[in-house]
C-alpha atoms as a PDB file:
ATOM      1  CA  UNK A   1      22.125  12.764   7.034  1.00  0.00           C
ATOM      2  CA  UNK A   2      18.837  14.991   6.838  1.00  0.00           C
ATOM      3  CA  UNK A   3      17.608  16.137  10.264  1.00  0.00           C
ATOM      4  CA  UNK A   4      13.746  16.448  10.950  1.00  0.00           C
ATOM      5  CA  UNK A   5      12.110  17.747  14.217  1.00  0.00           C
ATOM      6  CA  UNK A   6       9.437  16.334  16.215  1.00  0.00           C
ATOM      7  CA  UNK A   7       6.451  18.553  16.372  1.00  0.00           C
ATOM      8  CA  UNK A   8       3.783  19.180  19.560  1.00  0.00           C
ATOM      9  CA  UNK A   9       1.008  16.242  18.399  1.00  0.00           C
ATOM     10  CA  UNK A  10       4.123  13.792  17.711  1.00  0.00           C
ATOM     11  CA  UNK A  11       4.619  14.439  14.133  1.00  0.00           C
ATOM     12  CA  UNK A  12       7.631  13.769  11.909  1.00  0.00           C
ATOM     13  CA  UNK A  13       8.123  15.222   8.300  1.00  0.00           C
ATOM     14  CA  UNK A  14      10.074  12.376   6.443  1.00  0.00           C
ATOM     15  CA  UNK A  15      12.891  14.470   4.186  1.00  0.00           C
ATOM     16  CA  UNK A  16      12.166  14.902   0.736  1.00  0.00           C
ATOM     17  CA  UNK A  17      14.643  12.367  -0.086  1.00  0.00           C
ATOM     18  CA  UNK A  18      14.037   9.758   1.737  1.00  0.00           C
ATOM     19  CA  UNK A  19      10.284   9.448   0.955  1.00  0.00           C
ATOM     20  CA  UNK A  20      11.487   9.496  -2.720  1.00  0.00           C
ATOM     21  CA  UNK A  21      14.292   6.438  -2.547  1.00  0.00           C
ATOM     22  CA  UNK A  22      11.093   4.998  -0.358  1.00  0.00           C
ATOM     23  CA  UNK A  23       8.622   5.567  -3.053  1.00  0.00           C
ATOM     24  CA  UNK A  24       6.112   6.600   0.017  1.00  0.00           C
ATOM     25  CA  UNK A  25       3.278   8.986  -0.220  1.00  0.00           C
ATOM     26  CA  UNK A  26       0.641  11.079   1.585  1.00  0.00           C
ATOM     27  CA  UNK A  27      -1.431   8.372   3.678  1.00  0.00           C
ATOM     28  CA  UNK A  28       1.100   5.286   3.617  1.00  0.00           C
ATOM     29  CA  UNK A  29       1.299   3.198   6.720  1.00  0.00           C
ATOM     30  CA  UNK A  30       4.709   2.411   8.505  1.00  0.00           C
ATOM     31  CA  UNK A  31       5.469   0.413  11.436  1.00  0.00           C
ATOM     32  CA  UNK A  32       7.219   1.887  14.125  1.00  0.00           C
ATOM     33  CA  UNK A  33       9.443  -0.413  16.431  1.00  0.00           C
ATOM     34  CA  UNK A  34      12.340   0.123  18.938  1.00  0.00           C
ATOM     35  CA  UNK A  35      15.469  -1.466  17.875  1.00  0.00           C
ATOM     36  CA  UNK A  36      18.671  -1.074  20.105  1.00  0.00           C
ATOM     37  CA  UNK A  37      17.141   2.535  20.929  1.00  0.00           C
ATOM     38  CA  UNK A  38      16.445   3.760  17.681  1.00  0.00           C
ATOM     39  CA  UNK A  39      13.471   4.261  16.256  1.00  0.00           C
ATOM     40  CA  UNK A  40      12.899   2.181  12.867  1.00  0.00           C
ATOM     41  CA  UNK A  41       9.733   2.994  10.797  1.00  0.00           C
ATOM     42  CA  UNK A  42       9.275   0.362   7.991  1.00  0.00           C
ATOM     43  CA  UNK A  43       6.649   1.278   5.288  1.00  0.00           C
ATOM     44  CA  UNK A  44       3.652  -1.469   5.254  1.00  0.00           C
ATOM     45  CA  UNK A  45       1.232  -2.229   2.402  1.00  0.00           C
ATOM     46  CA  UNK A  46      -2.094  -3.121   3.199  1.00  0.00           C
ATOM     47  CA  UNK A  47      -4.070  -5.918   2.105  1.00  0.00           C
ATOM     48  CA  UNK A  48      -7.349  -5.762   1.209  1.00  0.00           C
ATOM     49  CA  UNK A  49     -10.079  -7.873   3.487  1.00  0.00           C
ATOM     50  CA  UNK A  50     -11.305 -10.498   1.317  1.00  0.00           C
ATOM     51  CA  UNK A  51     -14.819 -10.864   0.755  1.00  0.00           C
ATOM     52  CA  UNK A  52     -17.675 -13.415  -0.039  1.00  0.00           C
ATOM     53  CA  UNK A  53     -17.411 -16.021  -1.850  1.00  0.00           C
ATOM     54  CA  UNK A  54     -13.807 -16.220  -1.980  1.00  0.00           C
ATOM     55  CA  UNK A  55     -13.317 -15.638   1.913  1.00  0.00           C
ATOM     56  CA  UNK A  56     -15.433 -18.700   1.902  1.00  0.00           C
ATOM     57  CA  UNK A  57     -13.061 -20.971  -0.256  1.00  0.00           C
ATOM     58  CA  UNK A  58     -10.090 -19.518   1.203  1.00  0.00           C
ATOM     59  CA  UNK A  59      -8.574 -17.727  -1.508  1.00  0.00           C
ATOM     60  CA  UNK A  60      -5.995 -15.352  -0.839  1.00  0.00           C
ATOM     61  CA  UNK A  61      -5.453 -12.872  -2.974  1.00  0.00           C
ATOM     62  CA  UNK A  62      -2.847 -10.691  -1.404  1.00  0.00           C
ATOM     63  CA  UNK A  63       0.023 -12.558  -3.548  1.00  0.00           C
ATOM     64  CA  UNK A  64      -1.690 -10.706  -6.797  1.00  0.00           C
ATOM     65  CA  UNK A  65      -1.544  -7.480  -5.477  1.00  0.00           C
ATOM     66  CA  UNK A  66       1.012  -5.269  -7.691  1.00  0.00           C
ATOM     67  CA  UNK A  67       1.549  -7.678 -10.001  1.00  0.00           C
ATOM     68  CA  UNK A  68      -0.150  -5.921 -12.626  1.00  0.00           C
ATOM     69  CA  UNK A  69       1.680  -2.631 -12.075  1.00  0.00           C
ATOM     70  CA  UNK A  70       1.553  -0.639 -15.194  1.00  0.00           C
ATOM     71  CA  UNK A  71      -0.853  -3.580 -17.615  1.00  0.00           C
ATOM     72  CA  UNK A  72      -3.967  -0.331 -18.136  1.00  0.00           C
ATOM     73  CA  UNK A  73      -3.087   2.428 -19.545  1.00  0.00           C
ATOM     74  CA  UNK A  74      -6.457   4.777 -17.861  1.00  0.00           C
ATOM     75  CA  UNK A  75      -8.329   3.985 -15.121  1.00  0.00           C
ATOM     76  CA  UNK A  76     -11.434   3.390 -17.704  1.00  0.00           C
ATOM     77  CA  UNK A  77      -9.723   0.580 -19.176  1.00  0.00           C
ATOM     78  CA  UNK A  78      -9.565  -0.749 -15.180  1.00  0.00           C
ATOM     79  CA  UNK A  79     -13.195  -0.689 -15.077  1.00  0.00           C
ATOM     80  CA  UNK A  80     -14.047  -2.107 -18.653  1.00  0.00           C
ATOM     81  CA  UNK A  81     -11.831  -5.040 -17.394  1.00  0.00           C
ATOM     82  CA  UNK A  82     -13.824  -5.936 -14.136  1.00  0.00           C
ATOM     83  CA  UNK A  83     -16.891  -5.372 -15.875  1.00  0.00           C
ATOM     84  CA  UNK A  84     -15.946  -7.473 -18.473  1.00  0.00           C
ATOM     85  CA  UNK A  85     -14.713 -10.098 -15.717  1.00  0.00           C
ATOM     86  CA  UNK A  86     -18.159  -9.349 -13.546  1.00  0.00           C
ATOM     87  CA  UNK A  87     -20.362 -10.543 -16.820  1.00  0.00           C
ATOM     88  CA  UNK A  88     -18.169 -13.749 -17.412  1.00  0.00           C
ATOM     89  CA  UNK A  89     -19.538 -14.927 -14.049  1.00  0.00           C
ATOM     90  CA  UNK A  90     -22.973 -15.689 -14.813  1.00  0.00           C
END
């Protein structure tokens, strides 16, 4: 079992190891809870606020989100697809 230390502002350096079974990265959010006196972080995704119109209707898009893993190939193809979806709209 890896030991970390906990630094003067709080801070803990997950292992090496454990961020990589965890897929986590720089600037991922985790819950922190007390459970029977340990300390259990959980890693959290965050879901976009939905806005305008489909706030309105009530859509929720969160179930979408990484669904898609992996379907473009460059982030240029991402933004020739939501242009291409932005024009269908009119």
């Amino acid at each position: 079992m890896p030991l970390t230390t906990l630094k003067e502002k709080g801070q803990i350096t997950l292992p090496a190891g454990i961020r990589k079974q965890l897929h986590v990265t720089k600037g991922d959010l985790f819950n922190c809870e007390i459970v029977d006196g340990k300390v259990v972080m959980t890693p959290q995704q965050v879901v976009p606020k939905i806005k305008g119109e489909m706030r309105e209707k009530g859509i929720d898009i969160s179930k979408y989100i990484g669904a898609t893993a992996g379907t473009f190939s460059s982030a240029s193809k991402v933004d020739e697809y939501i242009r291409k979806e932005r024009n269908s709209w009119d």
